[in-house]
C-alpha atoms as a PDB file:
ATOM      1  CA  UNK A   1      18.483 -13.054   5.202  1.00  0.00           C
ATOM      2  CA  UNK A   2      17.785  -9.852   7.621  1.00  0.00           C
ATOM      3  CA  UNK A   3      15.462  -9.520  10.017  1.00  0.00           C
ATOM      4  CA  UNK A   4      12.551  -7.629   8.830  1.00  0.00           C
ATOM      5  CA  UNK A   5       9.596  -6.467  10.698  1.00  0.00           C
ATOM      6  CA  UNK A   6       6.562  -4.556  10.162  1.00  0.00           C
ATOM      7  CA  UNK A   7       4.605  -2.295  12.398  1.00  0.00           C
ATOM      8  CA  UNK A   8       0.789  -1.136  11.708  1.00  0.00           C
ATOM      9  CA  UNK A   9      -0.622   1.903  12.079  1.00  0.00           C
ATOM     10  CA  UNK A  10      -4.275   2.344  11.638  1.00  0.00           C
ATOM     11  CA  UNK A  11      -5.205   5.816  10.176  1.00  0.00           C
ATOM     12  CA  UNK A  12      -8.789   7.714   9.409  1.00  0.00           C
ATOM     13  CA  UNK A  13     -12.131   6.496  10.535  1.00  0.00           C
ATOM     14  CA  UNK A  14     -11.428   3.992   7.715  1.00  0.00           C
ATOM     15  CA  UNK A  15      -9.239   2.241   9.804  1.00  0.00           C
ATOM     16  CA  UNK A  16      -7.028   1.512   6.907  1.00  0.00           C
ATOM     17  CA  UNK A  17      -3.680  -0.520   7.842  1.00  0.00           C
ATOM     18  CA  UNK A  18      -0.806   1.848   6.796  1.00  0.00           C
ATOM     19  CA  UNK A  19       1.932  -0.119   6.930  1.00  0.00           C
ATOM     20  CA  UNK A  20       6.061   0.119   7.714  1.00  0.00           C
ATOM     21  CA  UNK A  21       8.255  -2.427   6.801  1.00  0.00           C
ATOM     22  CA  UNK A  22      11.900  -2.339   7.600  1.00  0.00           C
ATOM     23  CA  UNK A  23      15.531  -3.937   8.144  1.00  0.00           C
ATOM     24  CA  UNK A  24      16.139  -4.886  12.280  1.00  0.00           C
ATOM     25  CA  UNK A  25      19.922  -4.115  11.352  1.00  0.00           C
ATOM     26  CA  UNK A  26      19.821  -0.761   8.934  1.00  0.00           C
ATOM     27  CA  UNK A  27      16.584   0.658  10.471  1.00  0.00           C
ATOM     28  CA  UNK A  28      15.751   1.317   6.943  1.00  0.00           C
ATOM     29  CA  UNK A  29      12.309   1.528   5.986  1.00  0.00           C
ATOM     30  CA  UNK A  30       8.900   1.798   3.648  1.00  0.00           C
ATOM     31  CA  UNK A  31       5.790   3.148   4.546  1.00  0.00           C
ATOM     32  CA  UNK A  32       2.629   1.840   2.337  1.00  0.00           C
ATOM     33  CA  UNK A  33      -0.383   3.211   2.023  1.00  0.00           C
ATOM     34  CA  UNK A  34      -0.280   6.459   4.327  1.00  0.00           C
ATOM     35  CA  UNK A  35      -3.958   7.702   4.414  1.00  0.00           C
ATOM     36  CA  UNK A  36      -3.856  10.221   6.723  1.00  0.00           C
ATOM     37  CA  UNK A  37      -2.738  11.329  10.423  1.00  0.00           C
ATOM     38  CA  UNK A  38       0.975  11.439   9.170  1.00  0.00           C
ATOM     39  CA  UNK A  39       1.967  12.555  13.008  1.00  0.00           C
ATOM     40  CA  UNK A  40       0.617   9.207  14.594  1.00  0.00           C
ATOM     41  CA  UNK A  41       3.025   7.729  11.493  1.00  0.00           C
ATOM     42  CA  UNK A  42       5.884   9.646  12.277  1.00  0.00           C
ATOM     43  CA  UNK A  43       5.801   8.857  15.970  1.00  0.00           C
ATOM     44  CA  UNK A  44       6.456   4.682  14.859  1.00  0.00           C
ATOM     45  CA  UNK A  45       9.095   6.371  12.752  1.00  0.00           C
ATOM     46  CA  UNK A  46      10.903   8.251  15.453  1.00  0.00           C
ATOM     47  CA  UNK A  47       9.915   5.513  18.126  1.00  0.00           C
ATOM     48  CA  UNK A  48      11.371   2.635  16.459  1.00  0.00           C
ATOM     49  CA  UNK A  49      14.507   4.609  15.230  1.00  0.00           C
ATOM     50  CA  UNK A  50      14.026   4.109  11.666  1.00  0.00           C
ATOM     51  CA  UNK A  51      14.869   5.991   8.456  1.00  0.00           C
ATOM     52  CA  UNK A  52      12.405   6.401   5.773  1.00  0.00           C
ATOM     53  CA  UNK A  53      13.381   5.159   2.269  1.00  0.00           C
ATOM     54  CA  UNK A  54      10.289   4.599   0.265  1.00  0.00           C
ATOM     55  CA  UNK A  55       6.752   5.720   0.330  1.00  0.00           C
ATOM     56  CA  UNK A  56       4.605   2.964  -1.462  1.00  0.00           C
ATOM     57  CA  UNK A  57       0.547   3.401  -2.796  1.00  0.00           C
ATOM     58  CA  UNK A  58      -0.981   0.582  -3.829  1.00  0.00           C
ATOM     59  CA  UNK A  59      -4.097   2.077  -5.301  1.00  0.00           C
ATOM     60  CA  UNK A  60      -5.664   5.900  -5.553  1.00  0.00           C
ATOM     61  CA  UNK A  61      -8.459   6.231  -2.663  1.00  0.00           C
ATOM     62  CA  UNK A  62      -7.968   8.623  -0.146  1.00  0.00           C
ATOM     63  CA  UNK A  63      -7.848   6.626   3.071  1.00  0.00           C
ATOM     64  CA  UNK A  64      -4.385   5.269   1.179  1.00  0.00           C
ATOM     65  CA  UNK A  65      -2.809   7.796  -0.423  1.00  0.00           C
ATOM     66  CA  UNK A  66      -4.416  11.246   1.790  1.00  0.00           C
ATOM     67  CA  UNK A  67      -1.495  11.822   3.991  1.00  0.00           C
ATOM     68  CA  UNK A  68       1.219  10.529   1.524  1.00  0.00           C
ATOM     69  CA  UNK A  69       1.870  14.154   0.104  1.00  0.00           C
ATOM     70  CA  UNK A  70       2.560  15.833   4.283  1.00  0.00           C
ATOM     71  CA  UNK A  71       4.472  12.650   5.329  1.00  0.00           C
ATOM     72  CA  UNK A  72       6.839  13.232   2.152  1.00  0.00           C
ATOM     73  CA  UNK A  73       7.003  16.714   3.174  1.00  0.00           C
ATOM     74  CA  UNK A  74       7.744  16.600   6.869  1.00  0.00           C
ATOM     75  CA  UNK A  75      10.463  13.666   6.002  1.00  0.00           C
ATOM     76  CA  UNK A  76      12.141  15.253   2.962  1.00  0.00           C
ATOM     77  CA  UNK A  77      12.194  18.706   5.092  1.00  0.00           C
ATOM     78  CA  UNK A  78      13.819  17.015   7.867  1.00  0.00           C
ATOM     79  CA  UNK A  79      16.159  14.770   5.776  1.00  0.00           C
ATOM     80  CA  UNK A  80      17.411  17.472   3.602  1.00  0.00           C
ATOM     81  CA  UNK A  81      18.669  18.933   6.338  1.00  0.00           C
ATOM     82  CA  UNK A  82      20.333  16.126   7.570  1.00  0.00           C
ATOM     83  CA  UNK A  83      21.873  15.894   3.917  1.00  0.00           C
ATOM     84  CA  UNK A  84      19.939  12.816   3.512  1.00  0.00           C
ATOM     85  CA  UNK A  85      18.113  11.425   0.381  1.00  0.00           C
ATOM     86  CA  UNK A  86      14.130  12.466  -0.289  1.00  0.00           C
ATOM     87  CA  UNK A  87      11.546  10.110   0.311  1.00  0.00           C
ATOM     88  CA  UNK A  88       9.874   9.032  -3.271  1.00  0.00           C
ATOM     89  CA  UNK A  89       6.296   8.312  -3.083  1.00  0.00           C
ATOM     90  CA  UNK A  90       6.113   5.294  -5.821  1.00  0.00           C
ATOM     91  CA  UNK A  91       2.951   3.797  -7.324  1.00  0.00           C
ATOM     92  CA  UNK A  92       0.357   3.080  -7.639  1.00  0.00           C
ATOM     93  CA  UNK A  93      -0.283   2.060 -11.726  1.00  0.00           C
ATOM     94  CA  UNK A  94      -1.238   5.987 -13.656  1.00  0.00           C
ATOM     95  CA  UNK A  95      -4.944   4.121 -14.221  1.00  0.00           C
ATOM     96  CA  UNK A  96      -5.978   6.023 -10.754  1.00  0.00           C
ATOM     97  CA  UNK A  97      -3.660   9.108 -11.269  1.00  0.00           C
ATOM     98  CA  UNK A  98      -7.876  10.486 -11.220  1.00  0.00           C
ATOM     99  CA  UNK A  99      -8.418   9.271  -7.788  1.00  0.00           C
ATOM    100  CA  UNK A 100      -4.951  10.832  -6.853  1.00  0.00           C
ATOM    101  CA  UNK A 101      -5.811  13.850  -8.406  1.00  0.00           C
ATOM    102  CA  UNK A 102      -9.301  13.894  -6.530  1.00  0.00           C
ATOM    103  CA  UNK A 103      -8.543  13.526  -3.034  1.00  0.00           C
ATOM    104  CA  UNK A 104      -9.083  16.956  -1.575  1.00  0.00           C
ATOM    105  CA  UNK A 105     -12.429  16.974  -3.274  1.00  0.00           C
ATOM    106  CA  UNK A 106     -13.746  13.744  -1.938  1.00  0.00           C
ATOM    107  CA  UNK A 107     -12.254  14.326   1.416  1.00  0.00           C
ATOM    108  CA  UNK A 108     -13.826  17.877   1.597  1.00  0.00           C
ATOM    109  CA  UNK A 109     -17.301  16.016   0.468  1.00  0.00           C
ATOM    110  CA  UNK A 110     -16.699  13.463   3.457  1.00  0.00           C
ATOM    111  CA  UNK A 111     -15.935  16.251   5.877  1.00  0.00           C
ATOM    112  CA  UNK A 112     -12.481  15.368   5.989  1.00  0.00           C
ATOM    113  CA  UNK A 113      -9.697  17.742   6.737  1.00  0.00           C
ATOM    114  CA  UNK A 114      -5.785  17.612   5.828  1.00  0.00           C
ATOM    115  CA  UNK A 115      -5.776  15.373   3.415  1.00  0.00           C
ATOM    116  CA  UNK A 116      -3.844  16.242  -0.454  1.00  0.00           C
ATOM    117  CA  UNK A 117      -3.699  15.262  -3.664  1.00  0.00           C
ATOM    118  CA  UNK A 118      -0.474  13.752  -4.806  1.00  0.00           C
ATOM    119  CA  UNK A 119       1.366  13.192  -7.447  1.00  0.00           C
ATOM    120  CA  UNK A 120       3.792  10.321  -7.575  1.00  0.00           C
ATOM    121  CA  UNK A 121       7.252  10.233  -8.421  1.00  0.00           C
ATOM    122  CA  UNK A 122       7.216   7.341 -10.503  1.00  0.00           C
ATOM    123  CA  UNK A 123       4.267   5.749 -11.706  1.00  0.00           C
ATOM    124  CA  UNK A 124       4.016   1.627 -11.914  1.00  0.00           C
ATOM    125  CA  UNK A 125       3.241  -0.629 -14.502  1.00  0.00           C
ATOM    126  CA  UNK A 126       2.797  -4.688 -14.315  1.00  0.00           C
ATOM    127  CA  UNK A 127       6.284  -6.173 -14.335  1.00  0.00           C
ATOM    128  CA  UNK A 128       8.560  -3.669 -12.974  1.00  0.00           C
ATOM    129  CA  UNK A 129      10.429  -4.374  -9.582  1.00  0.00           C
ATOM    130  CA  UNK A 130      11.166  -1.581  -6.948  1.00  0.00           C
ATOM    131  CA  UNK A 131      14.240  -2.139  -4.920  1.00  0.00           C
ATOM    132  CA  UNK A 132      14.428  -0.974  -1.606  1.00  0.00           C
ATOM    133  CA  UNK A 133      15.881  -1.544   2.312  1.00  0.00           C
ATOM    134  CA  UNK A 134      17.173  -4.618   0.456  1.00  0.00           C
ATOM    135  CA  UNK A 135      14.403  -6.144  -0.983  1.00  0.00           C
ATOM    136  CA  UNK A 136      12.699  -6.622  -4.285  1.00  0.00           C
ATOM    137  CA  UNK A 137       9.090  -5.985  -4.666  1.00  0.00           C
ATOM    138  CA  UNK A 138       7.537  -7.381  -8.045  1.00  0.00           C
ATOM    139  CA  UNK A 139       4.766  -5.110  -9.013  1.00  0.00           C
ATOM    140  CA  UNK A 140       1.243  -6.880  -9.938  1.00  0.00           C
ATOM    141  CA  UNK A 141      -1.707  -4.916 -12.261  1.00  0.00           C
ATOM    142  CA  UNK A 142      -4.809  -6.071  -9.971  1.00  0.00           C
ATOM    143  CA  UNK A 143      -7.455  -3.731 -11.158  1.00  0.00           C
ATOM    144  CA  UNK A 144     -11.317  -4.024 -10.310  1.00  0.00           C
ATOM    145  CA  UNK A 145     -11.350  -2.238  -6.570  1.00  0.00           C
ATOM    146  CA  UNK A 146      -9.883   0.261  -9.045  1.00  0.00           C
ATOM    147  CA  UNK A 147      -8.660   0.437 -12.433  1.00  0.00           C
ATOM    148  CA  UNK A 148      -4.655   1.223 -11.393  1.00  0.00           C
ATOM    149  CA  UNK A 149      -4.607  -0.708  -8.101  1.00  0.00           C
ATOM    150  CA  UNK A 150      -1.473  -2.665  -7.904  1.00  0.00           C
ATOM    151  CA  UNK A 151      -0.195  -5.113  -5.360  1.00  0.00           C
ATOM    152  CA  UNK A 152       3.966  -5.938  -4.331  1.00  0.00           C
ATOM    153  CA  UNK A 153       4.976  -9.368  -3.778  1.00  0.00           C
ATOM    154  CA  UNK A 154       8.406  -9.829  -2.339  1.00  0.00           C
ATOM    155  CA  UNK A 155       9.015 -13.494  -3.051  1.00  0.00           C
ATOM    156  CA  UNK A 156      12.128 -14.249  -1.031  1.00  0.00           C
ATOM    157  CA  UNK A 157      10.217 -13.281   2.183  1.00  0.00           C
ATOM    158  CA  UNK A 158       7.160 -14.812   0.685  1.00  0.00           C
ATOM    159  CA  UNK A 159       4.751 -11.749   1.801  1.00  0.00           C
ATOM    160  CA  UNK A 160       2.871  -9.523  -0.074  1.00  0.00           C
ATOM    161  CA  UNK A 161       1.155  -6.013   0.494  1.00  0.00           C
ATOM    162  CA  UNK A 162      -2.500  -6.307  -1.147  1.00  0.00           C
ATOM    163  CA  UNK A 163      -4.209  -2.858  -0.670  1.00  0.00           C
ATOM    164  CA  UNK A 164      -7.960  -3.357  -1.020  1.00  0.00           C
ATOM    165  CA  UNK A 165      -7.586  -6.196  -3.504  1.00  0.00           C
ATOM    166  CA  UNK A 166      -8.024  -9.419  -1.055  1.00  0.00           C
ATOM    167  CA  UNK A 167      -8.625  -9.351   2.832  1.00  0.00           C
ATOM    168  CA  UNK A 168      -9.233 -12.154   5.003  1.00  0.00           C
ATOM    169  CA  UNK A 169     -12.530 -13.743   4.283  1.00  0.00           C
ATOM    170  CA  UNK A 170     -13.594 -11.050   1.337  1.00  0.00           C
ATOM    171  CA  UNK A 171     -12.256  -9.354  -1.305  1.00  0.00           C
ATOM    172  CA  UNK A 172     -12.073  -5.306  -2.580  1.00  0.00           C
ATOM    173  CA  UNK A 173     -15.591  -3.542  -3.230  1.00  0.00           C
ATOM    174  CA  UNK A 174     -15.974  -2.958  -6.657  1.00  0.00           C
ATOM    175  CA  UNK A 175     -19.835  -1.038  -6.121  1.00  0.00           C
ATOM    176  CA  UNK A 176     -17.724   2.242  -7.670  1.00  0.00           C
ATOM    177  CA  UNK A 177     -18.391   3.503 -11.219  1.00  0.00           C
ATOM    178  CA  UNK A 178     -15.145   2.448 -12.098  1.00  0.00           C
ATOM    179  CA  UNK A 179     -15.628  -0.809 -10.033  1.00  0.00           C
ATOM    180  CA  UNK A 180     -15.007  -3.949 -12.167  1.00  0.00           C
ATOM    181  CA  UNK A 181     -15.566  -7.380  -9.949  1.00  0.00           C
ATOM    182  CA  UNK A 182     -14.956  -9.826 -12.608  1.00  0.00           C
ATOM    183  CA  UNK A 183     -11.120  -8.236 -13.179  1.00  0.00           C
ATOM    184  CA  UNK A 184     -11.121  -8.188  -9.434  1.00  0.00           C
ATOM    185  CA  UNK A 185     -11.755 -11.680  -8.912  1.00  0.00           C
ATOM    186  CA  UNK A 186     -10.078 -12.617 -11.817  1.00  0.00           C
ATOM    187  CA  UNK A 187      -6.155 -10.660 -10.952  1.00  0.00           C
ATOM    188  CA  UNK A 188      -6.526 -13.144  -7.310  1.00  0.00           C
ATOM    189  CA  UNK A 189      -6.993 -15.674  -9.180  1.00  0.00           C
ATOM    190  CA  UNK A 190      -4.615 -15.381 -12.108  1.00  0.00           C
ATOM    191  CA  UNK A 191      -2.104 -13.229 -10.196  1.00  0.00           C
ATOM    192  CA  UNK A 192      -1.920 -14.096  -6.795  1.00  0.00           C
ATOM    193  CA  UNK A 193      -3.284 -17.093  -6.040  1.00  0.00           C
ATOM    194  CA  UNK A 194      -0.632 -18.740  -8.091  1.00  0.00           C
ATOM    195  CA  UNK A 195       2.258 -17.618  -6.481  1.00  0.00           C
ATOM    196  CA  UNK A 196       2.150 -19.647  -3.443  1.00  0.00           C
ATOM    197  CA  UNK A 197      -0.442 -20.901  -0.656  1.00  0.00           C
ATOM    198  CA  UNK A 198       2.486 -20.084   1.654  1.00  0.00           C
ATOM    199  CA  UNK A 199       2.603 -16.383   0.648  1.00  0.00           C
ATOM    200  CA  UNK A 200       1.700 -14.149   3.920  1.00  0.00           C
ATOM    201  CA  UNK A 201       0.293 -10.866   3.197  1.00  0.00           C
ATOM    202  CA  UNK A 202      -1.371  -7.750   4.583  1.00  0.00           C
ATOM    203  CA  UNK A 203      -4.305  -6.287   3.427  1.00  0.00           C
ATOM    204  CA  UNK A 204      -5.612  -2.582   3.571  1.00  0.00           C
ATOM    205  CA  UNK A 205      -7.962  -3.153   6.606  1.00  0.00           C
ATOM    206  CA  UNK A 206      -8.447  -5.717   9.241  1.00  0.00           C
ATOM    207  CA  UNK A 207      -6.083  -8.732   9.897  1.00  0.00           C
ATOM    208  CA  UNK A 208      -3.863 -10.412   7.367  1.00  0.00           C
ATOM    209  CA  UNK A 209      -4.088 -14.107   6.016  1.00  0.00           C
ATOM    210  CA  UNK A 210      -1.993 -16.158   3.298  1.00  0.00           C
ATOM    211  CA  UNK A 211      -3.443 -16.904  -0.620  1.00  0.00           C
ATOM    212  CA  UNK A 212      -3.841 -20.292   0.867  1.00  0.00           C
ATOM    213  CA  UNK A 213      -6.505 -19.646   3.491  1.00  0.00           C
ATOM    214  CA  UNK A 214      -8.078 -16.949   1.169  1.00  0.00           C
ATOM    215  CA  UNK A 215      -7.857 -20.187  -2.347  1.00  0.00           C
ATOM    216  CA  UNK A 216      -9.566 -22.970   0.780  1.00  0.00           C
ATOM    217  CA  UNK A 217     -12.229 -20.493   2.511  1.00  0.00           C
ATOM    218  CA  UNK A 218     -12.689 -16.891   0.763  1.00  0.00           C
ATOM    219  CA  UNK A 219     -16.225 -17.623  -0.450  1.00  0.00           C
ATOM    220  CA  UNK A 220     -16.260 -15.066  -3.015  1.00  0.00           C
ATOM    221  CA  UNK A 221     -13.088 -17.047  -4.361  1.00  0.00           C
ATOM    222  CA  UNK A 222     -15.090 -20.256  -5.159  1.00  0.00           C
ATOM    223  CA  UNK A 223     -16.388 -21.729  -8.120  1.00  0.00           C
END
């Protein structure tokens, strides 16, 4: 198996983790979750030597999916030139194609600048896989932080990228109109927790745990 490692860069005051993932040997990578500051995510790009091959969303809020549209734009700009491959931006599920459609107004009513709506290249929907930089990411519905959040489980390294659907010690708010905290605690449950105590994964803010720490101490995962 390659080595693969993972860098992450926190972006807006949300401090959400916007991760990249990529292949020690090929320098091939994915960037998930890009909310915003694409510069400060481009400068791990160009430091580490890498080459962008995916751009992955796990759910519609802006501090995930802000900056996705002017990373994609500065890449594919500088790769096309190159004669190089564009950058897709895949996912999240077409539930929160709203929220994606709804960033520059929410970011404007935060005081926010720079951020975009964006539309992704492909869509997701429970079941599908998304091959890339040599690995296989199964694609999980986990609705209830919202209704199209999905979460990628790539079971030969045993790690998964979770969004706002479990962090260490809590779990997604679901206090939005479109919040649903029974389907929330439900897709950790039916989804995730099964796969594996051993499964490692990162979440959209603060540090990173595995589904077993979360199944033996999460409170809001008991009972």
């Amino acid at each position: 198996m390659p080595d693969y490692r993972t860098a992450i860069v926190p972006v807006t005051v949300f401090q959400q983790n916007c991760t990249l993932l990529w292949n020690a040997e090929t320098k091939r990578c994915i960037i998930v979750d890009p909310g915003g500051e694409p510069g400060r995510i481009l400068d791990t790009v160009v430091s580490q030597e890498l080459q962008v091959e995916t751009i992955l969303l796990t759910h519609g809020h802006l501090d995930h999916a802000g900056g996705a549209l002017a990373l994609k734009g500065t890449i594919d700009l500088d790769y096309t030139a190159r004669g190089w491959d564009k950058v897709p931006i895949i996912g999240p599920d077409a539930r929160d194609r709203f929220l994606l459609d709804s960033i520059e107004d929410v970011s404007h009513n935060l005081g926010f600048q720079g951020l975009r709506n964006v539309t992704p290249d492909r869509f997701l929907t429970e079941g599908e896989t998304v091959e890339t930089i040599g690995l296989t990411f199964d694609v999980l519905h986990c609705p209830g932080h919202t209704p199209g959040h999905v979460v990628f489980v790539e079971k030969t390294l045993r790690f998964a990228l979770v969004g706002d659907v479990l962090f260490q010690g809590s779990v997604g708010r679901t206090d939005f109109p479109y919040g649903d905290t029974a389907a929330l605690i439900d897709s950790i449950k039916t989804k995730l927790l099964p796969l594996g105590d051993d499964i490692s994964f990162i979440c959209g803010h603060g540090p990173g745990s595995t589904f077993g720490a979360e199944r033996q101490r999460n409170a809001f995962l008991q009972g």
